[in-house]
Structures are given as structure tokens and as C-alpha cells.
Protein backbone atom coordinates (compact mmCIF):
# COMPACT_ATOMS: atom_id res chain seq x y z
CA UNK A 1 -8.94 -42.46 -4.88
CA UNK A 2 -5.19 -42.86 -3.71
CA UNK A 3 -3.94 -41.25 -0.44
CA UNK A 4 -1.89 -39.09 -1.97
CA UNK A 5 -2.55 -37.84 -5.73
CA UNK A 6 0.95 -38.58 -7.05
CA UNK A 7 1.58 -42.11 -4.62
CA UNK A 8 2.04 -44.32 -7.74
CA UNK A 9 5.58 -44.00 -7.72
CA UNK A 10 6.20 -44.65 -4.29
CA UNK A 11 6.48 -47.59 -2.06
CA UNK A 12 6.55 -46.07 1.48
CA UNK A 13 3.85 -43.90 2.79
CA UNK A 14 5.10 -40.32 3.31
CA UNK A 15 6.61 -39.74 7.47
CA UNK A 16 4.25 -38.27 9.32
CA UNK A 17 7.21 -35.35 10.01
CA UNK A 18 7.39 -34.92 6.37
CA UNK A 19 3.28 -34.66 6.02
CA UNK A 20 3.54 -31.79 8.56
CA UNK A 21 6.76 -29.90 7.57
CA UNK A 22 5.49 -29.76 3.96
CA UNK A 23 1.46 -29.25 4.55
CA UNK A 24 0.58 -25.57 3.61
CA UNK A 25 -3.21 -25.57 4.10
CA UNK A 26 -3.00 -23.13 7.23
CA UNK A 27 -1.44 -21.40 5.16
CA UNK A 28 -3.14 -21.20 1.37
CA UNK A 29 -6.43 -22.55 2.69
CA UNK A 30 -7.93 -18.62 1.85
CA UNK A 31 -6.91 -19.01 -1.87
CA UNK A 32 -9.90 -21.81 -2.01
CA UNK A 33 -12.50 -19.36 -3.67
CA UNK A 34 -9.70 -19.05 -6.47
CA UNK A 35 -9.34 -22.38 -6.85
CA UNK A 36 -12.65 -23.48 -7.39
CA UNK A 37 -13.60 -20.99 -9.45
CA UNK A 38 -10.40 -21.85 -11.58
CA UNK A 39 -11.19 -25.77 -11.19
CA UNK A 40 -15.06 -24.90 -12.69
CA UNK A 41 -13.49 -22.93 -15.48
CA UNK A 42 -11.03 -25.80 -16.71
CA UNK A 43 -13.64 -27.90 -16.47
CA UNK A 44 -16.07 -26.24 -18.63
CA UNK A 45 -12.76 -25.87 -21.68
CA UNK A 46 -12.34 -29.87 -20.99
CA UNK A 47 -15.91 -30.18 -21.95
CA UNK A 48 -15.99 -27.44 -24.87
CA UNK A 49 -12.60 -28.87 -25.97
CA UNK A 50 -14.39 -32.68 -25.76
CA UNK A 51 -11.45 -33.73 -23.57
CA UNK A 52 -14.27 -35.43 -21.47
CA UNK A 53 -18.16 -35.62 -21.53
CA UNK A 54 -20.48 -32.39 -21.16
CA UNK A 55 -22.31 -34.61 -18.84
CA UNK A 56 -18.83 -35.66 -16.48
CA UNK A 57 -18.31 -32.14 -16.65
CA UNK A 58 -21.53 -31.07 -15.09
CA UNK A 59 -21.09 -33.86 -12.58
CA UNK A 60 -17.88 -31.91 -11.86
CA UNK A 61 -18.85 -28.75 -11.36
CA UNK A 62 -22.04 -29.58 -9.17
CA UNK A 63 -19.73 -31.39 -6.94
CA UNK A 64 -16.96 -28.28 -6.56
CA UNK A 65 -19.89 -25.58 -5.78
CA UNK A 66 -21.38 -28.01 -3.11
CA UNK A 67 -17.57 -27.91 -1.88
CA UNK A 68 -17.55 -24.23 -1.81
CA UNK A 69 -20.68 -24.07 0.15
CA UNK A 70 -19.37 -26.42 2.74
CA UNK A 71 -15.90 -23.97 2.75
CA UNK A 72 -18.21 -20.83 3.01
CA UNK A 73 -20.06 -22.28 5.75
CA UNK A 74 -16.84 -22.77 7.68
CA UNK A 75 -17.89 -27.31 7.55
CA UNK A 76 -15.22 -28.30 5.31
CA UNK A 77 -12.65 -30.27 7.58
CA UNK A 78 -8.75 -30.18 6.71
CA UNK A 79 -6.04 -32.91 6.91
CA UNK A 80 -2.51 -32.01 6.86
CA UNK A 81 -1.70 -35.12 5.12
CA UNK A 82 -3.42 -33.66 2.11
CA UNK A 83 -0.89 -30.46 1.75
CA UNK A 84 -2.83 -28.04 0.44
CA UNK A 85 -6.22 -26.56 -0.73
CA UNK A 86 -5.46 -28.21 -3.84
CA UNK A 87 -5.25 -31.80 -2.83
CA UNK A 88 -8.20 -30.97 -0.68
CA UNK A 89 -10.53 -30.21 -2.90
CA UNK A 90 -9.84 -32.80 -5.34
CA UNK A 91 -10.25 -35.71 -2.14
CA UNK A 92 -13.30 -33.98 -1.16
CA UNK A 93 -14.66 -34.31 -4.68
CA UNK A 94 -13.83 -37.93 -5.38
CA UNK A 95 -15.56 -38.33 -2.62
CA UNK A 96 -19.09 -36.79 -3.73
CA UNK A 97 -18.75 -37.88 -7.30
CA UNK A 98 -16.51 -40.36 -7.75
CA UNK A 99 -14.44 -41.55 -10.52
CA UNK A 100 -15.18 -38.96 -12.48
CA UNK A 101 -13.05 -36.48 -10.16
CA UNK A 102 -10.00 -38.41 -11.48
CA UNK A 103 -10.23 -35.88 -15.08
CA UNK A 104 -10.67 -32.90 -12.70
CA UNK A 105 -7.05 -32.75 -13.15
CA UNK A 106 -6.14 -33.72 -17.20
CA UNK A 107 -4.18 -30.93 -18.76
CA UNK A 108 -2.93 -29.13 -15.89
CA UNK A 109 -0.96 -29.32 -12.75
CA UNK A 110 -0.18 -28.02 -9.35
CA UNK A 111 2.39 -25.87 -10.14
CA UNK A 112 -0.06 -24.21 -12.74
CA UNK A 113 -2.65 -24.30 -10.73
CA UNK A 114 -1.16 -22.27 -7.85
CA UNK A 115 -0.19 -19.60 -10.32
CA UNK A 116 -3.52 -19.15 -11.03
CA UNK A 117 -4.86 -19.22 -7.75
CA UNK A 118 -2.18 -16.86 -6.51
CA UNK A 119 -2.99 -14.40 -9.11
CA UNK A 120 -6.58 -14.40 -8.99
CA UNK A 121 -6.09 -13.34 -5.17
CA UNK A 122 -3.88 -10.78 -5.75
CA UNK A 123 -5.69 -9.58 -8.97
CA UNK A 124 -8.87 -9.15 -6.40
CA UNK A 125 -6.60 -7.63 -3.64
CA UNK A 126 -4.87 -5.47 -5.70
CA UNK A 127 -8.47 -3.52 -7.08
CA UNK A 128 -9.29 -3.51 -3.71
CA UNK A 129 -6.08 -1.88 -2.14
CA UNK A 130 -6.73 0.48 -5.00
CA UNK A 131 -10.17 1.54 -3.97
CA UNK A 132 -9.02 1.69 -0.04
CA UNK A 133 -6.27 4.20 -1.28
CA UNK A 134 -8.72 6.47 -3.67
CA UNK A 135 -10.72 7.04 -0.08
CA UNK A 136 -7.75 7.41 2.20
CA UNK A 137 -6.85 9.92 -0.47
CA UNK A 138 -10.13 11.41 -0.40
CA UNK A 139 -9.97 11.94 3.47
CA UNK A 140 -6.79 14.15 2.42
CA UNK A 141 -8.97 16.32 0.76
CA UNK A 142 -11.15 16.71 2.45
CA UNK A 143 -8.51 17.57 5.38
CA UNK A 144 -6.73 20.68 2.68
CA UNK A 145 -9.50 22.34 2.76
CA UNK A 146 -10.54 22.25 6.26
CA UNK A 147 -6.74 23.35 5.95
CA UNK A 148 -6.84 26.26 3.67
CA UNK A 149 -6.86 29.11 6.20
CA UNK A 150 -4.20 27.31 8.43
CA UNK A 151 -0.67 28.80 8.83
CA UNK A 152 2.16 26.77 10.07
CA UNK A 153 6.01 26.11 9.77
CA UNK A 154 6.94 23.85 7.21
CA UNK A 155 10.15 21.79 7.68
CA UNK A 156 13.75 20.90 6.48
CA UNK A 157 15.63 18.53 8.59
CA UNK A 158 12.86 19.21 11.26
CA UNK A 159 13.84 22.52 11.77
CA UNK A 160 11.17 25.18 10.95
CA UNK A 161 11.97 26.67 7.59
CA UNK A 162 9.07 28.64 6.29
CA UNK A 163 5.05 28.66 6.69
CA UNK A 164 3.22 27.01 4.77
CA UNK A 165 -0.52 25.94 5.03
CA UNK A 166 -1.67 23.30 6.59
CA UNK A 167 -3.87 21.70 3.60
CA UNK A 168 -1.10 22.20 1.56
CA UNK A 169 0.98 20.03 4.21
CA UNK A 170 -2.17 17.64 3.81
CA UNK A 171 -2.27 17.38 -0.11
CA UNK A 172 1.82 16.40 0.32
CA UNK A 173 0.24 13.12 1.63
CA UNK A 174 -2.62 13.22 -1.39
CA UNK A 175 0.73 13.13 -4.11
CA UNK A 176 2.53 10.28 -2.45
CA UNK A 177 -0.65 7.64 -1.97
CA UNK A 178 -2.12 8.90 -5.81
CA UNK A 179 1.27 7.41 -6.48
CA UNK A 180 0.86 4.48 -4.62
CA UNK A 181 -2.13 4.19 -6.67
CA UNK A 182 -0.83 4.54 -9.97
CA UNK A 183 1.87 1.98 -8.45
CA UNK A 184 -0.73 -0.63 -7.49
CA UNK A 185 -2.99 -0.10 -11.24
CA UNK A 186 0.32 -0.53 -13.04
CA UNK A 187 1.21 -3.99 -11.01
CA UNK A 188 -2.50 -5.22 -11.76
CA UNK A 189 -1.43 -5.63 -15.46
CA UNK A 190 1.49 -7.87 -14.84
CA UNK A 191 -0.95 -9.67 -12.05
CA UNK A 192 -3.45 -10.07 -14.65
CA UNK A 193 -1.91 -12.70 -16.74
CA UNK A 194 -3.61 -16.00 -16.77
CA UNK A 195 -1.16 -19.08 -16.34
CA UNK A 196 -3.40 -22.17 -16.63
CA UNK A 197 -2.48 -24.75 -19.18
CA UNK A 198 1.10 -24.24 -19.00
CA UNK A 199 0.64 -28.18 -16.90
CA UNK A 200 3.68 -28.43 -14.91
CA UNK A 201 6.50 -26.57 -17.33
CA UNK A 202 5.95 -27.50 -20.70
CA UNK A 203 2.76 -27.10 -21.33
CA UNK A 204 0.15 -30.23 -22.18
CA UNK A 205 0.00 -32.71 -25.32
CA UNK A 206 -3.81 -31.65 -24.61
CA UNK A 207 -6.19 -29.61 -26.77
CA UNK A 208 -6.86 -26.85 -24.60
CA UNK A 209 -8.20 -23.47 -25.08
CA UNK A 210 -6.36 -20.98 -23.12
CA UNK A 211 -7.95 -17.90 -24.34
CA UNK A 212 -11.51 -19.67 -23.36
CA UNK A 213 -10.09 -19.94 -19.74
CA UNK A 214 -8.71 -16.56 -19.52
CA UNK A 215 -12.07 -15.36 -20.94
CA UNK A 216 -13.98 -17.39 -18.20
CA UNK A 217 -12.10 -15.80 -15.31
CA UNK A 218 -11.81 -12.68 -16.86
CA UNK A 219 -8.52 -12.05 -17.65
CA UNK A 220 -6.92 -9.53 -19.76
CA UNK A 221 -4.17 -11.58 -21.43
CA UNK A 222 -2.20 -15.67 -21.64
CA UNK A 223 1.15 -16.13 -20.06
CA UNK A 224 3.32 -16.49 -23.00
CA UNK A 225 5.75 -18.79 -22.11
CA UNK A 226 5.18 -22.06 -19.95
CA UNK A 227 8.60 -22.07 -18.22
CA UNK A 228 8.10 -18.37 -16.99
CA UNK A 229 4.16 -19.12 -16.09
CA UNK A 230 4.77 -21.73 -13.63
CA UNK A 231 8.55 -20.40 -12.04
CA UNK A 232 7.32 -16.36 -12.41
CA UNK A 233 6.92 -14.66 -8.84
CA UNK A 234 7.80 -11.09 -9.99
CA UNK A 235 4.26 -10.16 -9.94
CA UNK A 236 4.00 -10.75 -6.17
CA UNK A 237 7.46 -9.24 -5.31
CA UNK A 238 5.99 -6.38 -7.32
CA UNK A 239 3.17 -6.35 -4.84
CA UNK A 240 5.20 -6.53 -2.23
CA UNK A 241 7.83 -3.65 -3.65
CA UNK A 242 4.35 -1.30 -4.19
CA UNK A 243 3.06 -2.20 -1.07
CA UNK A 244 6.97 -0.82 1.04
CA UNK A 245 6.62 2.23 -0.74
CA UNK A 246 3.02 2.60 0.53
CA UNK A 247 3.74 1.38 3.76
CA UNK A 248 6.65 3.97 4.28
CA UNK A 249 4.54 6.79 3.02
CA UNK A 250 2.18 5.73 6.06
CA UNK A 251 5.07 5.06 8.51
CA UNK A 252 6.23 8.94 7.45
CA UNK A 253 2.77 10.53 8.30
CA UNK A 254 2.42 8.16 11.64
CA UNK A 255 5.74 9.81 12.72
CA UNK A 256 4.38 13.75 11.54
CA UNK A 257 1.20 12.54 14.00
CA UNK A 258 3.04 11.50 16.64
CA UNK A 259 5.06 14.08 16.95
CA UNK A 260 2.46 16.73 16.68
CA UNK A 261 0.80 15.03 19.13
CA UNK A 262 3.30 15.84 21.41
CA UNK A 263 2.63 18.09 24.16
CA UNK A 264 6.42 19.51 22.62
CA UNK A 265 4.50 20.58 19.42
CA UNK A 266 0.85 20.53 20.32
CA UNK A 267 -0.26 21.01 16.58
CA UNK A 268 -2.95 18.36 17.00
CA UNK A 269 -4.76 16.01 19.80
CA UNK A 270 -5.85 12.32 18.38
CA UNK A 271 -9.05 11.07 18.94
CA UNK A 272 -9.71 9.30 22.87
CA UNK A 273 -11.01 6.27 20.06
CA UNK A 274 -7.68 5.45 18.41
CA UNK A 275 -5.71 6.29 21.52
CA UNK A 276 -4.62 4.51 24.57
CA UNK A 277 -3.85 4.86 28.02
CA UNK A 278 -0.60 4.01 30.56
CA UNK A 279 -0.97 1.26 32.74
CA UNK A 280 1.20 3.45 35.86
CA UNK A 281 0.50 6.94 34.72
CA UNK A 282 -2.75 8.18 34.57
CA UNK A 283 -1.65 11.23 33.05
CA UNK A 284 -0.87 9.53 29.68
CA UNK A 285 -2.54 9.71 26.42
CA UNK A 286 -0.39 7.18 23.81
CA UNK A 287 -0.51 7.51 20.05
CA UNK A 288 -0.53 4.04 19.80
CA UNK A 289 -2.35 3.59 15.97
CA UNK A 290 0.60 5.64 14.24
CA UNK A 291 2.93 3.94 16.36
CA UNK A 292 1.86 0.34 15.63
CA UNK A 293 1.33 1.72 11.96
CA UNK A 294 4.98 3.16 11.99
CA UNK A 295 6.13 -0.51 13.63
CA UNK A 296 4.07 -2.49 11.26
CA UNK A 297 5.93 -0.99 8.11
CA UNK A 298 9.41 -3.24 9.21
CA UNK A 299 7.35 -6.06 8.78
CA UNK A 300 6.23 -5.41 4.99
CA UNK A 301 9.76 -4.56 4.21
CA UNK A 302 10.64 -7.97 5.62
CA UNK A 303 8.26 -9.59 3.52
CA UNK A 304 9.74 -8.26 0.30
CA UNK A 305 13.59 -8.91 1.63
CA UNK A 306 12.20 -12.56 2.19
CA UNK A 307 10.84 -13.39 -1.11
CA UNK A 308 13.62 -11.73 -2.93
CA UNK A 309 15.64 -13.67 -1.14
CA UNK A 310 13.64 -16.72 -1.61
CA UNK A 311 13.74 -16.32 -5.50
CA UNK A 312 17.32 -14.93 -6.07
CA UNK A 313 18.73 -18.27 -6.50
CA UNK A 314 15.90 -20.52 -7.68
CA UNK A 315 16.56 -22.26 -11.13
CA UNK A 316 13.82 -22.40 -13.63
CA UNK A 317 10.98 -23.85 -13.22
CA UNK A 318 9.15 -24.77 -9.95
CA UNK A 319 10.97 -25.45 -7.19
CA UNK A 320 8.95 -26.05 -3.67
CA UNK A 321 11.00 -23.06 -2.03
CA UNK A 322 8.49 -21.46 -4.22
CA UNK A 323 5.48 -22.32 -1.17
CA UNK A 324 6.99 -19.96 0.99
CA UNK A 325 5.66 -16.84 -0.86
CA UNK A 326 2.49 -17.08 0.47
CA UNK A 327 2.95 -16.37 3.94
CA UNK A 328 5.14 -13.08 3.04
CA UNK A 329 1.89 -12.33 0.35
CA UNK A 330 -0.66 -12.58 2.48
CA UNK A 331 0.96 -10.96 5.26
CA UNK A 332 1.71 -7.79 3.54
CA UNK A 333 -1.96 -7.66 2.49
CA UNK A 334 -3.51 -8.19 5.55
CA UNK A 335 -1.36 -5.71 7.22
CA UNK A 336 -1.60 -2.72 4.53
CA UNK A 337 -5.30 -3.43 4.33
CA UNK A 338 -5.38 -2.85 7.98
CA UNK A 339 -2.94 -0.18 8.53
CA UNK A 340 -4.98 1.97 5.30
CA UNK A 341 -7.98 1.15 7.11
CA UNK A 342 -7.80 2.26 10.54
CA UNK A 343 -5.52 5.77 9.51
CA UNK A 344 -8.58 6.34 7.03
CA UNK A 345 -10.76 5.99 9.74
CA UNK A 346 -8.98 7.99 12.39
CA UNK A 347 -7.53 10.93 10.59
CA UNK A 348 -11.09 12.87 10.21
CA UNK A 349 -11.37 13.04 13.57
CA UNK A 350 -8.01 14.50 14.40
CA UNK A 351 -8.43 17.95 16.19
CA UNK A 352 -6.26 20.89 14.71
CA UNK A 353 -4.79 23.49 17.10
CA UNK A 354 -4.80 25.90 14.61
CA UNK A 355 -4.08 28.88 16.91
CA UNK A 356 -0.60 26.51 17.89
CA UNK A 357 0.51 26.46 14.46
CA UNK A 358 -0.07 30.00 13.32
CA UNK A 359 2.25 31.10 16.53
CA UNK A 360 4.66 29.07 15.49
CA UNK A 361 4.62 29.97 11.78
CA UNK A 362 6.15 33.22 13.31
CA UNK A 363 8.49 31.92 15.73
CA UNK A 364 12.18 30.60 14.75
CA UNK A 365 12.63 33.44 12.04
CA UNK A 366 10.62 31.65 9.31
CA UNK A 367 10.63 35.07 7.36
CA UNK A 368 14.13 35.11 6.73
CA UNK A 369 14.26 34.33 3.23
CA UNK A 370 11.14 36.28 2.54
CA UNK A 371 13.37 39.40 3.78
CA UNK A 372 16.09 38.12 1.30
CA UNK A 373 13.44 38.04 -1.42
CA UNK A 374 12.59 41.77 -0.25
CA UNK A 375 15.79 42.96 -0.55
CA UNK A 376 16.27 41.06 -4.14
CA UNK A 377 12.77 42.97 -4.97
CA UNK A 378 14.97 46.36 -4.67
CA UNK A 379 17.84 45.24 -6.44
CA UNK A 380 20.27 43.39 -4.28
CA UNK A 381 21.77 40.13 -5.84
CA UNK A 382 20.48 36.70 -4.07
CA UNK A 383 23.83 36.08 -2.45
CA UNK A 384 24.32 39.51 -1.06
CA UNK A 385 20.74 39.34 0.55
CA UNK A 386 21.15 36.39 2.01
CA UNK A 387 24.34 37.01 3.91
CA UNK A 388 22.63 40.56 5.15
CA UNK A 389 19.47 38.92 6.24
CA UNK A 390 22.10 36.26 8.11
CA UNK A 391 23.75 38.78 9.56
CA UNK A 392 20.22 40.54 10.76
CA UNK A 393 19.23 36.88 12.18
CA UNK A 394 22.38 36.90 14.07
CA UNK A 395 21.35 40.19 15.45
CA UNK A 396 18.09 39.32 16.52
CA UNK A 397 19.47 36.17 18.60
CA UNK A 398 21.41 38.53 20.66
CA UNK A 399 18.29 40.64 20.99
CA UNK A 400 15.70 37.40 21.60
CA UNK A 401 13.77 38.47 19.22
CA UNK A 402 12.32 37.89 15.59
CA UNK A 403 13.20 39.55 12.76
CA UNK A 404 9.36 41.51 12.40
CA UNK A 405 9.98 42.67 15.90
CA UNK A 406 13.14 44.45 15.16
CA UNK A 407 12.80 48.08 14.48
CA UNK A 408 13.05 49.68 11.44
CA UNK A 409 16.17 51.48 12.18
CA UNK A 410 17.48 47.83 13.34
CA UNK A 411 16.92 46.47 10.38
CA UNK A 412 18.33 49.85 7.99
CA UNK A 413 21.36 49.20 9.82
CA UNK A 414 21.43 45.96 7.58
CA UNK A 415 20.84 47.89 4.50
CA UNK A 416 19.30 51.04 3.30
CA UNK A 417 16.96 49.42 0.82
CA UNK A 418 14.69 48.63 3.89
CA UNK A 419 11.32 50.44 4.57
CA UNK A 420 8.46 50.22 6.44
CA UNK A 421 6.36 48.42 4.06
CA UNK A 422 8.96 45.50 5.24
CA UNK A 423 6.70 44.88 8.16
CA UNK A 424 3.75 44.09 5.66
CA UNK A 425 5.65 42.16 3.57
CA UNK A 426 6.64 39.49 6.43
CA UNK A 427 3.39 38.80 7.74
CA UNK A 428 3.22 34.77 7.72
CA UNK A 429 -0.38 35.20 5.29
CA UNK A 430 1.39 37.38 2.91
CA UNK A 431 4.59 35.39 2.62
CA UNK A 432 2.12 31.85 2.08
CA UNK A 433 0.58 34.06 -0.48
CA UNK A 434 3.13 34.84 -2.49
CA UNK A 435 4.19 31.30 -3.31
CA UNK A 436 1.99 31.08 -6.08
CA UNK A 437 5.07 29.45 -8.33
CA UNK A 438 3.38 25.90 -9.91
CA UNK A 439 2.79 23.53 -6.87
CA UNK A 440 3.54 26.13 -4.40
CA UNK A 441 1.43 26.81 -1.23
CA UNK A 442 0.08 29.97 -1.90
CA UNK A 443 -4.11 29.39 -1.18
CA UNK A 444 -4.92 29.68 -4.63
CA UNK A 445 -2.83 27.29 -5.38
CA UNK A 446 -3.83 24.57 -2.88
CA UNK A 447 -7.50 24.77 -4.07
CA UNK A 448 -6.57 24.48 -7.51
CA UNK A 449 -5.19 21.03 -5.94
CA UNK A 450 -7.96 20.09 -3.99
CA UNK A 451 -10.32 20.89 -7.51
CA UNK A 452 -8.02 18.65 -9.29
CA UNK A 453 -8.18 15.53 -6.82
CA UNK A 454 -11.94 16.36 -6.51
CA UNK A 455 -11.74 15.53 -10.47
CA UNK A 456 -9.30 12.50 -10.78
CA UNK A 457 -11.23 10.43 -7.50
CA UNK A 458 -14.60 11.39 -9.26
């Protein structure tokens, strides 16, 4: 078999720069499980279709599983001057069957090929980034409801604006990853398109059967056009898009955790595990996880900038700018996967300082729009109340105090509509409870929630 698979046409051997600037095998060498299971499925259509012998085909396939064995074993050597895994495979195969490796190839090319490889990955990446977020969801859970007798300030513009409970804080996080989710299982049906036979753009003189293929590797529909099949990337930047979002959403609750962590807030200590210490200061306890989680997140985003980039001004079809999208791919997998992984792994083992949070639930005059709501209760308009109860905040500044540890009388000298059943009304459990409005964080509300996620991750 020739050096190169496509040296017919040429009359110098390729520069030994040029071998190494365009060899991609460190890089797509972990798609070879794809590719062989592809290669065994085009070989079995060749054979159904009679494009070669039953018995060549058998020859074939025997040859590409004793490959695989070699790759799983880690004894399968590489050679830059074969490219990629592609090119690999196909030497390797000549060599333990011989001529017969030559029709390995009929009806299809690389640029196909790599589609299909590329998709299978991400097709089998994409299920399991969708499993890894149903359990980091389900540690949410199962957080609310350790939660559900928790008090503390919820936030606008991180100032404390009004209490809230803690698992409802928690299911906050449940919402935005079920969306990843629902991101993620609605990318796996443009992922799950099967490319193979489209050859190198116009598809083959060949009598192939498609659908037999795509039923072979299980997937759930044919690429419709062979143009698109072979120049189409959107399903990875897709990927990639899904996979920000997700990666922001973790970056947001890295920054919550280190900040809590702080001895400024105190809400919660992290676990000695997923912790680290200073090399100077003894004293020193670093959040590193949600900070490396937090840092990690810039690189994803760069990923997606970089194959936008890459594609924006590609003309149809292949072009080998096209080989650069699997370093962004795989990088944003490997680094989601991880950063899911270990924050599903260390957030059951966060401690709460629950007694923290309820004291500062009533600190910073959380109740003051709960005293508006009072006054509304006895007939004041909205507007009115609220620029009394500002008025009674101001007062209480002057004073150092909170508005529940004013007096009555202070607090008549706002208005006459106040009583002493005001007291009552602005404890930090009654004013939780009475947000019972759809999606609010009254208690009742927040295990109606945790029932419903219970339900939807079975």
C-alpha cells in the first residue's frame, strides 16, 4: 500500500515540516472507537449492497477489531506521517490483510468519514453530559430539603433584599442545570444525524444504503444534503454554545461558594477534601475547586469564540481549517465533564452555618417591604407605603437599629395604621411564609419543588 493514501498525484514526497504541521493524530487519535465501529458498519452495506465479496468483507472486519484490540490495549504505535486516525487504521489494516484493505475505502471519504466519527463522539458525550447533569441536579435536591427550615437573605445587586430559604436558594441552581439539560437533549437531535455516504461532497456513483448504515450505528435520521453533511459544524458549535451556558451557571454558583466561604459571610465552610492550603500562611483555607471551576469557564467560552470564528468565513464544502474543531470539542468536554464532576462530588459535603444565615436574614432591614405590604394590608396605596416605610428605614439608621426593634410608638409616628401585631408580622419565618405566590419561597412551596424534581429525575 502507498505511503500516503492519496500519493498518486504527486511526484515529491510530502516535507517532513508539512507531515508535522498538518498531522492531527494527538489530536483525534480518541475518536478511533468511532471510527472503527463506522469502518465495520460500511463494510457490512458494501457487502449487503454486493459492492465487494461477503467473504472480503469478513476479512475486513476481522482485521479492524484485531486493530481495536491493539488500540484498547494501548500497542497500537502512531506515525505522524500518517495524519490522522483515519490513515492509521487503514495502513495498519493493509498490513494484516492485505489487498483487500484497498475497498475499505469505496464509496466514502475522509471528509465523510470525520463527520461521522465526530458525531458519534459527541452523540455518546452528549447522553453522558446529560446523565452527569440529572445527578448534579439531584444533589440540589437533595440540598432544598436539608434546606427547608433555613432562613437567610436573598440578594439583588449583592445587597441583602429579603429572606428567603436556603433550599429554595438551592432549587435556583436545580432550574438553571434542568435547563442545561433540556439544552444538551435538544442538541442530541441535530448531533444525531448520520453523514456517511455523502463521499467527499457529492455523494458516490455507488449503490449504497444509507438508511442500513444509520440503522447499524443507531442513528435516528440521514443527513439530507451532501454539501451540508461534509462542511456542517453547527452541531458542535451547538455543543459548545450549550456547554457556555452550563459552564456559566457553574462559574455563578463557584462565585455564591466562594463568597460564603468567606470568613466576611461565613454562611458555609467547604470540605478540608476539595480545599487547599497557603504555602506562607498557615492560617489559610483556599476555595480553590470553585475558583478553578469559576477560571475554567473562560476557557469554554474561548472554545466556542474559536470555532465560530473558525467557520464564519469558510466556503462550502470541506476546507482543512475545518481540523481545528477538534481541539476546541474535546476541550470543552473534558473540562465540563470535570468541572460537573468534582462540584457534584463536593457540594454534599458542604457544612451550612445555619445559625449565620438566620441572623442575617434579620439584619440590613430585610423586612422593609414586608412592612410596606402591612401597611397596603390596611389600606394604604403601594407607593404611599413604600415612601413611609423609607422614611421609617431612614429613622432606624439614625437609631442603629432595625425596623422590628423600633417601638411601637416609633413606628405610629410613621402612620397610624400600625399595631402591635406588626411585630408578628415581620418575623423572618412569617414573611418566607407568606410568599406562597407560584414559584415563591414560601416552604410549601419549595417542597412542592423538590416533589416535582423527585418526579422528572425518576
Amino acid at each position: 500500500m502507498a505511503e500516503k493514501l492519496w500519493d498518486g498525484r504527486f511526484s515529491e514526497k510530502t516535507a517532513k515540516v508539512v507531515e508535522a504541521f498538518t498531522a492531527s493524530i494527538d489530536v483525534d487519535s480518541r475518536l478511533y472507537p468511532y471510527d472503527i465501529e463506522g469502518s465495520v458498519a460500511h463494510c457490512r452495506m458494501l457487502a449487503r449492497t454486493g459492492i465487494i465479496a461477503q467473504n472480503e468483507a469478513d476479512v475486513l472486519i476481522r482485521g479492524l477489531n484485531e486493530i481495536r484490540g491493539l488500540l484498547d490495549r494501548g500497542e497500537f504505535e502512531f506515525d505522524q506521517r500518517l495524519e490522522d486516525i483515519h490513515m492509521h487504521i487503514e495502513t495498519r489494516l493493509f498490513q494484516l490483510v492485505g489487498n483487500a484493505a484497498k475497498k475499505l475505502h469505496t464509496a466514502r471519504s475522509r471528509n465523510d468519514q470525520v463527520a461521522l466519527d465526530v458525531r458519534m463522539y459527541l452523540r455518546e458525550e452528549t447522553r453522558g453530559m446529560i446523565r452527569d447533569l440529572a445527578a448534579l441536579r439531584k444533589v440540589f435536591v437533595g440540598l432544598a430539603e436539608s434546606g427547608l427550615d433555613v432562613a437567610m437573605p436573598g440578594y439583588t445587586h449583592l445587597q441583602r433584599a429579603q429572606p428567603v430559604l436556603l433550599g429554595h436558594h438551592w432549587m435556583a441552581y436545580y432550574e438553571m442545570f434542568s435547563r442545561d439539560g433540556q439544552r444538551f437533549q435538544d442538541a442530541l437531535k441535530r448531533i444525531d444525524v448520520m453523514p456517511l455516504g455523502s463521499a467527499a461532497l457529492a455523494g458516490t456513483t455507488y449503490p449504497i444504503d444509507r438508511h442500513y448504515v444509520a440503522e447499524l450505528l443507531g442513528f435516528a435520521k440521514v443527513s439530507a444534503n451532501s454539501i451540508d453533511s461534509v462542511s456542517d459544524r453547527d452541531f458542535i458549535i451547538e455543543f459548545l454554545a450549550a456547554s457556555s451556558l452550563c459552564m456559566m451557571h457553574l462559574s455563578r454558583l463557584s462565585e455564591e461558594l466562594i463568597l460564603w466561604s468567606s470568613s466576611e459571610f461565613s454562611f458555609i465552610e467547604l470540605p478540608d477534601a476539595f480545599t487547599t492550603g497557603s504555602s506562607i500562611m498557615p492560617q489559610k483555607k483556599n476555595p480553590d475547586v470553585p475558583e478553578l471551576v469559576r477560571g475554567k469557564t473562560g476557557r469554554v467560552f474561548g472554545d466556542l469564540v474559536a470555532l465560530l470564528t473558525l467557520m464564519k468565513s469558510l466556503p462550502l464544502a470541506y476546507n482543512r481549517d475545518m481540523q481545528e474543531d477538534k481541539a476546541t470539542l474535546f476541550s470543552t468536554v473534558d473540562t465540563l465533564k470535570a468541572c460537573i464532576e468534582v462540584t457534584t462530588q463536593m457540594l454534599p459535603r458542604i457544612r451550612v452555618n445555619a445559625d449565620v444565615m438566620r441572623r442575617a436574614a434579620g439584619r440590613g432591614f430585610l423586612e422593609a417591604t414586608d412592612l410596606a405590604d402591612y401597611l397596603v394590608t390596611r389600606g394604604m396605596a403601594f407607593r404611599e407605603a413604600h415612601s413611609c416605610v423609607g422614611k421609617a428605614v431612614a429613622f432606624a439608621l439614625s437609631r442603629k437599629k432595625e425596623l422590628s426593634e423600633l417601638s411601637l410608638n416609633d413606628l405610629k409616628g410613621f402612620s397610624e395604621l400600625i399595631a402591635e401585631d406588626v411585630f408578628e408580622f415581620l418575623k423572618v419565618e412569617r414573611m418566607i411564609d407568606r410568599r406562597k405566590s407560584a414559584g415563591g419561597t414560601a416552604a410549601q412551596n419549595v417542597r412542592k419543588a423538590i416533589a416535582q424534581a423527585r418526579e422528572e429525575l425518576g
